[in-house]
Protein backbone atom coordinates (compact mmCIF):
# COMPACT_ATOMS: atom_id res chain seq x y z
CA UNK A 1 -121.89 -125.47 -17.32
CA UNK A 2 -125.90 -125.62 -18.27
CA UNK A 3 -124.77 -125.13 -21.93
CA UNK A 4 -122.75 -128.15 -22.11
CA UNK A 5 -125.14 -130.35 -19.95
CA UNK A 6 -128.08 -129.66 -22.23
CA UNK A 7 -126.83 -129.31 -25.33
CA UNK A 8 -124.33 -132.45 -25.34
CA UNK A 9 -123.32 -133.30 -28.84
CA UNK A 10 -124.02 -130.24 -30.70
CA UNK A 11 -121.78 -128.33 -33.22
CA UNK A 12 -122.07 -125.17 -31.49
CA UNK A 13 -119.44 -124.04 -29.57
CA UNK A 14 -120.13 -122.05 -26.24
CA UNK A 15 -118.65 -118.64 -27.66
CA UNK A 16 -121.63 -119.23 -31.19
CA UNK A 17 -123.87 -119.58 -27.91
CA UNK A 18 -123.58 -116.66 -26.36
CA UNK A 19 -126.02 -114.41 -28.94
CA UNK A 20 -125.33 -111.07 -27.28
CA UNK A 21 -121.76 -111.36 -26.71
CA UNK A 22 -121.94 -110.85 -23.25
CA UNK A 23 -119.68 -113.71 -22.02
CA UNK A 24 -122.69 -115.61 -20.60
CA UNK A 25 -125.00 -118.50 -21.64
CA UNK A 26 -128.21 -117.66 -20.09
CA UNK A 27 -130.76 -120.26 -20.27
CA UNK A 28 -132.51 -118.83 -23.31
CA UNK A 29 -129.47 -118.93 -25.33
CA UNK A 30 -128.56 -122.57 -24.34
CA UNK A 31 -132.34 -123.52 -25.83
CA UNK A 32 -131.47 -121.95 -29.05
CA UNK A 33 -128.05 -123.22 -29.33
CA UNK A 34 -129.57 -126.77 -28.79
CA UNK A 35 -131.27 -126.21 -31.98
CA UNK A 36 -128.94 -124.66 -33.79
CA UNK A 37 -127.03 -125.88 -36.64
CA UNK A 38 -124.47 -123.69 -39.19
CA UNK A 39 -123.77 -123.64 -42.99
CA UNK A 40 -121.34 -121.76 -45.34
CA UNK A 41 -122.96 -118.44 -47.03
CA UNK A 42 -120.97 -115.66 -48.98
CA UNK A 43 -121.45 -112.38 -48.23
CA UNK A 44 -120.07 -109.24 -50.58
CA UNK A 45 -117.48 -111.68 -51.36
CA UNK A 46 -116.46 -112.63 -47.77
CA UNK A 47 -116.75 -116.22 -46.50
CA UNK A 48 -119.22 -116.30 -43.34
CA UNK A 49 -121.08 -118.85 -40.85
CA UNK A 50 -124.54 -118.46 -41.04
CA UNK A 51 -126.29 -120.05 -37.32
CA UNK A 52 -129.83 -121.23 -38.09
CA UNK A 53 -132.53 -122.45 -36.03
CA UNK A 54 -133.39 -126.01 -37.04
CA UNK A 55 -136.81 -126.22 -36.26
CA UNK A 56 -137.78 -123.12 -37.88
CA UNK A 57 -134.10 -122.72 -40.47
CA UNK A 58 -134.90 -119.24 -39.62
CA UNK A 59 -131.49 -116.80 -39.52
CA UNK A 60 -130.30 -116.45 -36.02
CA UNK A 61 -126.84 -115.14 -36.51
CA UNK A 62 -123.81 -114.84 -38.65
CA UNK A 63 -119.97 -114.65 -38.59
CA UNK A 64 -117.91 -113.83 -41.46
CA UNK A 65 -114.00 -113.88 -41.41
């Protein structure tokens, strides 16, 4: 419930949130998903998500299909 009330009109979703798969949002994670944003990358040929930081466009995590 803190993800969604502090990080209202984001595009991440509350599974991107979660960084360490570990079916929680801690508070941490909600602050960086509040500043995150996502753009397309290829990878060895795969099509993936790539989750950056906005203030920094630093890398913070990526899923490929």
């Amino acid at each position: 419930m803190l993800f969604f009330a502090l990080c209202a009109g984001t595009p991440v979703e509350f599974y991107e949130a979660d960084l360490n798969h570990d079916d929680y949002v801690s508070v941490i994670e909600a602050g960086y998903a509040c500043n995150l944003d996502s753009r397309p990358v290829r990878r060895h040929g795969h099509t993936c998500t790539e989750f950056y930081n906005r203030v920094d466009w630093r890398p913070i995590k990526e899923v490929c299909e």
